[in-house]
PDB file of N, CA and C in Angstrom:
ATOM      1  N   UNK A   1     -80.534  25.434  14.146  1.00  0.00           N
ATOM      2  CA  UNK A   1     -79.296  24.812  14.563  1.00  0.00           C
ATOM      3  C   UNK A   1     -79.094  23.487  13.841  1.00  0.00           C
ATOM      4  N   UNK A   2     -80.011  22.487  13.837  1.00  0.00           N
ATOM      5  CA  UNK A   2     -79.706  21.522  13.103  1.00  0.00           C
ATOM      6  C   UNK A   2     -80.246  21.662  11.550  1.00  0.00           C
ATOM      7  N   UNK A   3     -80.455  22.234  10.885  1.00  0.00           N
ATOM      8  CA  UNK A   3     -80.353  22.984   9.382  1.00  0.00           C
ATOM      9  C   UNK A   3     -78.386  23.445   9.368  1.00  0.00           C
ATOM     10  N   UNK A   4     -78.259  23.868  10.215  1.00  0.00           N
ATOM     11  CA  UNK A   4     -76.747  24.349   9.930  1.00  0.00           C
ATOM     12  C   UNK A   4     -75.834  23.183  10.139  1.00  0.00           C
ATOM     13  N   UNK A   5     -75.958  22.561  10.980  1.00  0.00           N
ATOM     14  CA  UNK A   5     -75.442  21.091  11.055  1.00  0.00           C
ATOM     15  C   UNK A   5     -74.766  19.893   9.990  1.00  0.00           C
ATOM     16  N   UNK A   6     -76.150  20.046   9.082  1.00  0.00           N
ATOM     17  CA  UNK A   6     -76.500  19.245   8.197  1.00  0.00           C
ATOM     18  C   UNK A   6     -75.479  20.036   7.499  1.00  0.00           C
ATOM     19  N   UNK A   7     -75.293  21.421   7.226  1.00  0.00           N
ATOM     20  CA  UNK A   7     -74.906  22.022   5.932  1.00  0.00           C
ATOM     21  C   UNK A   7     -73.356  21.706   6.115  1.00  0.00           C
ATOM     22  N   UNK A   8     -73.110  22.279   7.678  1.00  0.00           N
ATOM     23  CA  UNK A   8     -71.744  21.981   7.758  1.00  0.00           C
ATOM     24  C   UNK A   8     -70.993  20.511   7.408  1.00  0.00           C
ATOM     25  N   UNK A   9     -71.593  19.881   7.428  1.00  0.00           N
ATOM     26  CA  UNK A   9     -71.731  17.891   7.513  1.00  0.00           C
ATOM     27  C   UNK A   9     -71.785  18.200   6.202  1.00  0.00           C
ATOM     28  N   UNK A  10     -72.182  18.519   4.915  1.00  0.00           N
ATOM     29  CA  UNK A  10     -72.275  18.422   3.393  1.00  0.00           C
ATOM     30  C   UNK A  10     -71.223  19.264   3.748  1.00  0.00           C
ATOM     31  N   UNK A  11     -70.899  20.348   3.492  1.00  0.00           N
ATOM     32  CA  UNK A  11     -69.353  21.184   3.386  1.00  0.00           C
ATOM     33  C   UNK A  11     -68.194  20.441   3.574  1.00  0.00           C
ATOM     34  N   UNK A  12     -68.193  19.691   4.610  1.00  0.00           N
ATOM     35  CA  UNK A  12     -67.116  19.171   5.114  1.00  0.00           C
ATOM     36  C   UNK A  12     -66.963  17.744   3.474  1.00  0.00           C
ATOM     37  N   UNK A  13     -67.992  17.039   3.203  1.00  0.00           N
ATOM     38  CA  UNK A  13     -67.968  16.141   2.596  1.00  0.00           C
ATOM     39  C   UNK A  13     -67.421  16.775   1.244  1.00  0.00           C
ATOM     40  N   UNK A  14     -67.357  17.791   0.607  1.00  0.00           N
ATOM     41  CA  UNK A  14     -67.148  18.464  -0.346  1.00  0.00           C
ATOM     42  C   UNK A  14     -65.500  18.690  -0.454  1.00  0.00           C
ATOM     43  N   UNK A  15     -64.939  18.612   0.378  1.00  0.00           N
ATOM     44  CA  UNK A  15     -63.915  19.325   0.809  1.00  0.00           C
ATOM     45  C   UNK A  15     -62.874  18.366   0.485  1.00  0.00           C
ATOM     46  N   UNK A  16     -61.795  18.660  -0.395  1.00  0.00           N
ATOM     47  CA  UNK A  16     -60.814  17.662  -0.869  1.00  0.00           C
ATOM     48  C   UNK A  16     -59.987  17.222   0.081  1.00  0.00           C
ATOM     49  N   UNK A  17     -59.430  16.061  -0.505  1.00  0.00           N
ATOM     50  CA  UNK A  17     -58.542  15.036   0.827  1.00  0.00           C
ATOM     51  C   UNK A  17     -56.965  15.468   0.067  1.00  0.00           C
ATOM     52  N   UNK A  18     -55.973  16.179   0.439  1.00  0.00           N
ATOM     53  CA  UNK A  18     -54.724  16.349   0.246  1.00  0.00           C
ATOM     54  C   UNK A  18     -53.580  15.344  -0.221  1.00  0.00           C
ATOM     55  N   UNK A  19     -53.744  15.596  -0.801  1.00  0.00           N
ATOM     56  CA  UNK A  19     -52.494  13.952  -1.524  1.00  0.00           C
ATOM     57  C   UNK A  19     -50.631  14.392  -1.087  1.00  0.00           C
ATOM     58  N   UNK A  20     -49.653  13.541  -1.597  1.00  0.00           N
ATOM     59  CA  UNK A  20     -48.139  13.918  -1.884  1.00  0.00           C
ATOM     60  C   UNK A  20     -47.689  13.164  -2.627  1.00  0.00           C
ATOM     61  N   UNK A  21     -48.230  13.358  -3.848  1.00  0.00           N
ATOM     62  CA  UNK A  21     -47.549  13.366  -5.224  1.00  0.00           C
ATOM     63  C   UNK A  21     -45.946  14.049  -5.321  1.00  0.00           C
ATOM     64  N   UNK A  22     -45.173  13.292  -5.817  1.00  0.00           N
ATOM     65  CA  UNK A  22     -43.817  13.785  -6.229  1.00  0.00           C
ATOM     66  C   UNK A  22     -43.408  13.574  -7.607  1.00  0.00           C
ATOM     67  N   UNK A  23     -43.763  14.490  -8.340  1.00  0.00           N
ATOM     68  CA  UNK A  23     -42.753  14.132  -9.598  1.00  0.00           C
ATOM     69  C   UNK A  23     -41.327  14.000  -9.591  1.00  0.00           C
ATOM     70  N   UNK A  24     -41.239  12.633 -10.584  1.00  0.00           N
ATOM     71  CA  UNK A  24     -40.140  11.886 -10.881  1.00  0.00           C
ATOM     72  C   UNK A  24     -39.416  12.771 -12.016  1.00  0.00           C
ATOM     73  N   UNK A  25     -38.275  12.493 -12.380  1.00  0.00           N
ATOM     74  CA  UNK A  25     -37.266  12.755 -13.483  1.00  0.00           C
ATOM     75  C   UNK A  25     -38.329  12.565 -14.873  1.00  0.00           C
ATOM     76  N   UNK A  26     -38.821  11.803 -15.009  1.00  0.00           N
ATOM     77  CA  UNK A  26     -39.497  11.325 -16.253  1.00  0.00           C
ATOM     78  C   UNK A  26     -40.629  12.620 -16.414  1.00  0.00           C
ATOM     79  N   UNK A  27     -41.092  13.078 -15.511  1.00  0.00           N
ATOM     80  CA  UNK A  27     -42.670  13.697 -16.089  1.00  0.00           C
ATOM     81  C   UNK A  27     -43.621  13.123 -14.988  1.00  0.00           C
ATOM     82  N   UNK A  28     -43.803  12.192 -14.800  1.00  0.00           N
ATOM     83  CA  UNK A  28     -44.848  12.002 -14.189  1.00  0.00           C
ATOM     84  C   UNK A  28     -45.536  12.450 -12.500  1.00  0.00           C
ATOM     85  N   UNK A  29     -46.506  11.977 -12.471  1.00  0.00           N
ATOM     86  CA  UNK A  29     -47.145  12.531 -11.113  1.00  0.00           C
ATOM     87  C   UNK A  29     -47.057  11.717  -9.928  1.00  0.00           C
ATOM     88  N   UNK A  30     -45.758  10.650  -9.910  1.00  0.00           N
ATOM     89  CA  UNK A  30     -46.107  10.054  -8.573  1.00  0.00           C
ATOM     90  C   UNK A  30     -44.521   9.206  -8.805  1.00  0.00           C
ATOM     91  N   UNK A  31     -44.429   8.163  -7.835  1.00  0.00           N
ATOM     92  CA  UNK A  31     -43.080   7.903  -7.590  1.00  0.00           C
ATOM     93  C   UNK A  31     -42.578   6.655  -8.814  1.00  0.00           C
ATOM     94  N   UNK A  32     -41.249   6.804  -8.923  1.00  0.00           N
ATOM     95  CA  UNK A  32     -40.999   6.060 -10.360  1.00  0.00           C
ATOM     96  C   UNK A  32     -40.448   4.656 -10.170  1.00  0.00           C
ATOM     97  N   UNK A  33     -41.455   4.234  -9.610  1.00  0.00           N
ATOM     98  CA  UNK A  33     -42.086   2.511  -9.831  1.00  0.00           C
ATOM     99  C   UNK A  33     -41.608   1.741 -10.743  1.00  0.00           C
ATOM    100  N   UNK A  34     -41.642   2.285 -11.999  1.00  0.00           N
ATOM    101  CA  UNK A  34     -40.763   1.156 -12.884  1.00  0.00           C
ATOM    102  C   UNK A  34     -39.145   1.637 -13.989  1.00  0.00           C
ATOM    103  N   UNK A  35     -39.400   2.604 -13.011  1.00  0.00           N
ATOM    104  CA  UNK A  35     -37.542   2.885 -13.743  1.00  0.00           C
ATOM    105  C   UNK A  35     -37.527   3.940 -15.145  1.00  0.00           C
ATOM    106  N   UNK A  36     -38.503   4.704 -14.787  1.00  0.00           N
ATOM    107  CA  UNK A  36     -38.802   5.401 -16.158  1.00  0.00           C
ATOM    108  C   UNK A  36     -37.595   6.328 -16.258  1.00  0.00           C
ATOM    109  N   UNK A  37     -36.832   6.977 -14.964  1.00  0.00           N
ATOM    110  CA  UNK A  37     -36.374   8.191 -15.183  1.00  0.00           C
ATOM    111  C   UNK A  37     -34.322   7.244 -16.070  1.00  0.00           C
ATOM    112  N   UNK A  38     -34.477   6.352 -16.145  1.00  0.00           N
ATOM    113  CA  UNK A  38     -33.331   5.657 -16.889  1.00  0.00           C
ATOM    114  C   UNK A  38     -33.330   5.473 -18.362  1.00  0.00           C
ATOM    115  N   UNK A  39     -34.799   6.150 -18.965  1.00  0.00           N
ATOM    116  CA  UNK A  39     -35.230   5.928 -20.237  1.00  0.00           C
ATOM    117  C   UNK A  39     -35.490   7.469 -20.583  1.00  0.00           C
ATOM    118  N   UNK A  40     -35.478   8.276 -19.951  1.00  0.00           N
ATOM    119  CA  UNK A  40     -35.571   9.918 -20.266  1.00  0.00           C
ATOM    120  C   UNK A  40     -34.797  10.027 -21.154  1.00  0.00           C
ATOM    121  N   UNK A  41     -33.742   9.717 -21.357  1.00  0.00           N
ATOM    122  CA  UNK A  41     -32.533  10.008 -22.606  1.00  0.00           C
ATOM    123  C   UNK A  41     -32.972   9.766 -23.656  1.00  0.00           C
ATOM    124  N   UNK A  42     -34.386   8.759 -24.123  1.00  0.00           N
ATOM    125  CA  UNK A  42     -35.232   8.490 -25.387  1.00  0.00           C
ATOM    126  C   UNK A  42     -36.058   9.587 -25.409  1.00  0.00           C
ATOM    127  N   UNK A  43     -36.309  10.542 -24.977  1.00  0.00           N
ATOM    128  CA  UNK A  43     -37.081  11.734 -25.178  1.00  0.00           C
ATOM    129  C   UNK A  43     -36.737  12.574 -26.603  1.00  0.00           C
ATOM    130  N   UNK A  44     -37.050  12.503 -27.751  1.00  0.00           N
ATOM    131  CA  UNK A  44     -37.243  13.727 -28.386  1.00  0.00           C
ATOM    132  C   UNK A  44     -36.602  12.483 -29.742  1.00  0.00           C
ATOM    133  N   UNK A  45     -36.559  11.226 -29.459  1.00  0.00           N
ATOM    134  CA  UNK A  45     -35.876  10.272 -30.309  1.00  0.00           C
ATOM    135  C   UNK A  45     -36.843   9.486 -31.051  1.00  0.00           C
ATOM    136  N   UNK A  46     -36.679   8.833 -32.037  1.00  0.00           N
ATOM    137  CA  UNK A  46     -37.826   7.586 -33.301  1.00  0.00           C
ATOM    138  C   UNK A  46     -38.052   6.904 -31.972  1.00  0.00           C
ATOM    139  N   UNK A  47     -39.597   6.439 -32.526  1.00  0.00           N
ATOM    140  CA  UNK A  47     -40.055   5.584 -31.615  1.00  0.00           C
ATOM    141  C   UNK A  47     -39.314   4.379 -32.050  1.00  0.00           C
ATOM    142  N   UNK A  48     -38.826   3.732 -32.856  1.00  0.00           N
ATOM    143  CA  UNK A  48     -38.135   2.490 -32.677  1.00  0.00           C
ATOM    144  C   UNK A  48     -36.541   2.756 -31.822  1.00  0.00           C
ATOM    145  N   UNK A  49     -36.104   3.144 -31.111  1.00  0.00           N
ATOM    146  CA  UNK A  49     -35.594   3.341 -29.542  1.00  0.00           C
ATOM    147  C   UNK A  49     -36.004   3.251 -28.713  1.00  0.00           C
ATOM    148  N   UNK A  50     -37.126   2.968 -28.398  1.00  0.00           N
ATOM    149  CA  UNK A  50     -38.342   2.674 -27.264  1.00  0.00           C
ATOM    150  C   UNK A  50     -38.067   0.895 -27.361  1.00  0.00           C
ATOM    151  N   UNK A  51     -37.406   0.249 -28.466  1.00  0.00           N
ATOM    152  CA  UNK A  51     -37.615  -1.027 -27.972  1.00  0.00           C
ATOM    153  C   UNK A  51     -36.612  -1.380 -27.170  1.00  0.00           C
ATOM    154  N   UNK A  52     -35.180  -0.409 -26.987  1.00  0.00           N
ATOM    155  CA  UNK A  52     -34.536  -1.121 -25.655  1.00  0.00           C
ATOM    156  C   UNK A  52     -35.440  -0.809 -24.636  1.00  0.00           C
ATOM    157  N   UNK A  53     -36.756  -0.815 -24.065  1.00  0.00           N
ATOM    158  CA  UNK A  53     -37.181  -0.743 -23.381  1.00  0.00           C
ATOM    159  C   UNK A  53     -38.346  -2.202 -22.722  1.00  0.00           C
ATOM    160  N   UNK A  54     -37.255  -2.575 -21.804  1.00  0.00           N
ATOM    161  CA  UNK A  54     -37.699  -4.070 -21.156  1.00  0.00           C
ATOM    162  C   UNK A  54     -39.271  -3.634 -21.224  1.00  0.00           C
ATOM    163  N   UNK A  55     -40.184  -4.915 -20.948  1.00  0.00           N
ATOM    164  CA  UNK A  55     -41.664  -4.961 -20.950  1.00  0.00           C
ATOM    165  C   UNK A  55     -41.544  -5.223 -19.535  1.00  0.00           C
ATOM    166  N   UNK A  56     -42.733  -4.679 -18.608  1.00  0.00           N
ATOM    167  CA  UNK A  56     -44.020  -4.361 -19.463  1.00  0.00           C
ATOM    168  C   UNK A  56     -43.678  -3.084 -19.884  1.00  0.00           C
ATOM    169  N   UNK A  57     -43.675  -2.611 -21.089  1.00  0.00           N
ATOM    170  CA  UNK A  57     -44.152  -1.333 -21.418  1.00  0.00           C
ATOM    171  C   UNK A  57     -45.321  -0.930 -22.437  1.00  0.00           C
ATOM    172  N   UNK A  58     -46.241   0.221 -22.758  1.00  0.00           N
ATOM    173  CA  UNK A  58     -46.681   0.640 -23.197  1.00  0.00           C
ATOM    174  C   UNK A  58     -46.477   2.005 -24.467  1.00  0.00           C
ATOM    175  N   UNK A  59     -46.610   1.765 -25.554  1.00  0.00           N
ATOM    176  CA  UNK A  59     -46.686   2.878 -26.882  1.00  0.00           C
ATOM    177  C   UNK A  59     -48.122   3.544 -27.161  1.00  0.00           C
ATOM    178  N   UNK A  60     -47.737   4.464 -27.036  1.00  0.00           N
ATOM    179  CA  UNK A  60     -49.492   5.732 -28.005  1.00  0.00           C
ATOM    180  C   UNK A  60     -48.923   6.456 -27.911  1.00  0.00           C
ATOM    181  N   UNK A  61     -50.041   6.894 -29.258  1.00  0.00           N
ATOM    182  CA  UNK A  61     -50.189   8.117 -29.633  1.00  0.00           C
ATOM    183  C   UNK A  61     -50.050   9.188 -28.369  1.00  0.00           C
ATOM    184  N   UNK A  62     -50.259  10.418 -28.241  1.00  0.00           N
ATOM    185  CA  UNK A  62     -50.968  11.649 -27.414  1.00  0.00           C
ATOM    186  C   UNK A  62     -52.803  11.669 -28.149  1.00  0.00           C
ATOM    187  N   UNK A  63     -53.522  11.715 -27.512  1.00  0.00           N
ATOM    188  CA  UNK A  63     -54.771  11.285 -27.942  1.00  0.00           C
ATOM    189  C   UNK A  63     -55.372  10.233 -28.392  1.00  0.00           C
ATOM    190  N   UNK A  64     -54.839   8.781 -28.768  1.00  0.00           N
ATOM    191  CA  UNK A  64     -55.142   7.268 -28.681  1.00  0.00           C
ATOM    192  C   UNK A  64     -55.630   7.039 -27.445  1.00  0.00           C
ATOM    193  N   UNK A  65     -56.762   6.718 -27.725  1.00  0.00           N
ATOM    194  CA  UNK A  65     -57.588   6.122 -26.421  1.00  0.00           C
ATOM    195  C   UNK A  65     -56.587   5.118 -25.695  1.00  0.00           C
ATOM    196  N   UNK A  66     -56.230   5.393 -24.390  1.00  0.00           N
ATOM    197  CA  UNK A  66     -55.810   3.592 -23.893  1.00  0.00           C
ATOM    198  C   UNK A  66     -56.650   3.304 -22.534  1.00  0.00           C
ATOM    199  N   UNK A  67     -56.665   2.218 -22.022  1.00  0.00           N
ATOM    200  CA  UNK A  67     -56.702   1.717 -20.695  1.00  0.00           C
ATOM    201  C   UNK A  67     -56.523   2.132 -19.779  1.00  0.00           C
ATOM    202  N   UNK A  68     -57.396   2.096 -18.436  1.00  0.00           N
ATOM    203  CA  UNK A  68     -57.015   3.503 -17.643  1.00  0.00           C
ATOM    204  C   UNK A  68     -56.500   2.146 -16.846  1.00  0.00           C
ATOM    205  N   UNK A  69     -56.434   0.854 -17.069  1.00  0.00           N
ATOM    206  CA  UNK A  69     -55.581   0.061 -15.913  1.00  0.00           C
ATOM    207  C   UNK A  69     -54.188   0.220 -15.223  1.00  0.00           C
ATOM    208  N   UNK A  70     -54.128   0.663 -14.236  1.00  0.00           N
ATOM    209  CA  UNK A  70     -52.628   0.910 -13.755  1.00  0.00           C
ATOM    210  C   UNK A  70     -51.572  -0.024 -13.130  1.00  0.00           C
ATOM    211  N   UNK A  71     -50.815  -0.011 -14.197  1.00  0.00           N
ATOM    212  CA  UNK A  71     -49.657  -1.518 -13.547  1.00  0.00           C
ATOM    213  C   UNK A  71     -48.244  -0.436 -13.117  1.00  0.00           C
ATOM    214  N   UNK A  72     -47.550  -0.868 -12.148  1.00  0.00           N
ATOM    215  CA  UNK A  72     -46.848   0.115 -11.330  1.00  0.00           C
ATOM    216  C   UNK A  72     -45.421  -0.167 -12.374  1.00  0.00           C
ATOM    217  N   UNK A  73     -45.636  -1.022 -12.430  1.00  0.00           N
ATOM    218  CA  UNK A  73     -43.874  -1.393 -13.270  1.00  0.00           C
ATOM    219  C   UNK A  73     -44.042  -1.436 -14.523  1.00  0.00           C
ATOM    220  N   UNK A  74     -44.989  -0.838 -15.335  1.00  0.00           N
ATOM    221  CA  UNK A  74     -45.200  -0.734 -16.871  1.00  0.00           C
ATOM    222  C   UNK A  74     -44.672   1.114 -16.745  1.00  0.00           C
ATOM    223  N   UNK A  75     -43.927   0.943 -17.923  1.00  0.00           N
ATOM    224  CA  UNK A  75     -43.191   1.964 -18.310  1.00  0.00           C
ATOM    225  C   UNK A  75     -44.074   2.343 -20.074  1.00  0.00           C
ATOM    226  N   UNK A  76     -44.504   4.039 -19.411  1.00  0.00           N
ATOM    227  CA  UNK A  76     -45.713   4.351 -20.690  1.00  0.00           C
ATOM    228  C   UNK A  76     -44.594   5.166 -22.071  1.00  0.00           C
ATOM    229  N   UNK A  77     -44.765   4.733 -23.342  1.00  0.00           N
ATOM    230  CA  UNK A  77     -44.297   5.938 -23.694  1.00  0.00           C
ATOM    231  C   UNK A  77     -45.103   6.582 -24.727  1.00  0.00           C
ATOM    232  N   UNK A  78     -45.219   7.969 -24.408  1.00  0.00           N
ATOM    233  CA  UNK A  78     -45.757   8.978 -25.188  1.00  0.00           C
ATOM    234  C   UNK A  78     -45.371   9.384 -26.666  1.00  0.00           C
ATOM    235  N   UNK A  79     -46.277   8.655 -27.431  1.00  0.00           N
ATOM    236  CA  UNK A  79     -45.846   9.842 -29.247  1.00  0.00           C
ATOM    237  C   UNK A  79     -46.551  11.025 -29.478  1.00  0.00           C
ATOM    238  N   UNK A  80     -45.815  11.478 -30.392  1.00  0.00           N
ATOM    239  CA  UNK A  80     -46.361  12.675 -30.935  1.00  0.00           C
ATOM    240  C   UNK A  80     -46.991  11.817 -32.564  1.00  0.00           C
ATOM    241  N   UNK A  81     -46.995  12.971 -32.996  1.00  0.00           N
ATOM    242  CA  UNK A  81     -48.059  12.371 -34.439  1.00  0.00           C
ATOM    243  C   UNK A  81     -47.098  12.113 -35.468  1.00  0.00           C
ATOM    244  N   UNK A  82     -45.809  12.561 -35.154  1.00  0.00           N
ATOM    245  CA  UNK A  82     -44.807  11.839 -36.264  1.00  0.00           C
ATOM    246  C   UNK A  82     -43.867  10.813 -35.435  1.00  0.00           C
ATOM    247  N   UNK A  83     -44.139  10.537 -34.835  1.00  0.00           N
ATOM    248  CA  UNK A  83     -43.923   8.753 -33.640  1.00  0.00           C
ATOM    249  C   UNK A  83     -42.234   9.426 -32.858  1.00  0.00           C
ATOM    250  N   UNK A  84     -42.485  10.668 -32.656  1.00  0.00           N
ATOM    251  CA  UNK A  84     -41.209  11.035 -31.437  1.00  0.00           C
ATOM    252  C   UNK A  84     -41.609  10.504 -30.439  1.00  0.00           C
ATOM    253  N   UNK A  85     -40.957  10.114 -29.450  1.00  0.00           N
ATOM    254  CA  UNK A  85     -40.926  10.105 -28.396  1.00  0.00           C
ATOM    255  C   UNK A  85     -40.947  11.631 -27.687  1.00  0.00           C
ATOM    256  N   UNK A  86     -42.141  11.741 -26.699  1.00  0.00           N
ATOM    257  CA  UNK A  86     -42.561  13.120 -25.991  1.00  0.00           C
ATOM    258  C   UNK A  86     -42.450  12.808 -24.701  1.00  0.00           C
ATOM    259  N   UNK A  87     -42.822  11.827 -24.015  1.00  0.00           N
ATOM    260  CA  UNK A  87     -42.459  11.671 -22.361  1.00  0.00           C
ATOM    261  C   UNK A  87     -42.449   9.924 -22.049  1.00  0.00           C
ATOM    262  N   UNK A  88     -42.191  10.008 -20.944  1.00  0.00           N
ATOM    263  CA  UNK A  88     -41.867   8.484 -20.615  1.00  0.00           C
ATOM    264  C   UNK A  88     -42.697   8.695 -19.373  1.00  0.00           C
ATOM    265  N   UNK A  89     -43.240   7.495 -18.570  1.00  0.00           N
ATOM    266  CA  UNK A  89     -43.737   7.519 -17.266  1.00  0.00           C
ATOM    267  C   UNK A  89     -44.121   6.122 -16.370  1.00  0.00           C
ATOM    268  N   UNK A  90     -44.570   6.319 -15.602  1.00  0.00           N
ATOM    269  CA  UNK A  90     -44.562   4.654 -14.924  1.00  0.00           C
ATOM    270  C   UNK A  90     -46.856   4.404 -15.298  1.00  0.00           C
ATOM    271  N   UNK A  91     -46.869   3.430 -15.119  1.00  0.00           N
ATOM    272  CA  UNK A  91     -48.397   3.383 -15.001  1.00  0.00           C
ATOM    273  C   UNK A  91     -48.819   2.248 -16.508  1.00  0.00           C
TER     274      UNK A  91
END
């Protein structure tokens, strides 16, 4: 009985906690904090159109290492390898 206890007590600890994530207009996985879905219209455009975009914001590559620091009102934008613009997002 207390062998099963224990196991149930680890099972339970295993067991994921349920989130409510909402994607925004932009792409992203959670609520749009810094106004990204007003910059969607730069999607598929030269990255130099990304500079009407008030700071804080962020530029990379798709695969450029960045910072996993999360600022709620920094607006990210995504390149491709010939500097399109691919998504916009908050973080």
């Amino acid at each position: 009985m207390r062998c099963m206890f224990f196991s149930l007590l680890i099972l339970a600890g295993c067991a994921g906690v349920a989130t409510n994530n909402t994607a925004s207009k932009s792409g992203s996985a959670g609520p749009d904090t810094c106004n990204a879905a007003a910059y969607v219209g730069l999607i598929g455009q030269e990255a130099v159109t990304a500079l009407a975009v008030p700071d804080p914001k962020r530029e990379y590559r798709i695969g450029q290492p960045v910072t996993s620091d999360y600022v709620a009102n920094r607006v990210n934008i995504k390149l491709d390898e010939t500097d399109v613009i691919v998504a916009i997002d908050c973080g």
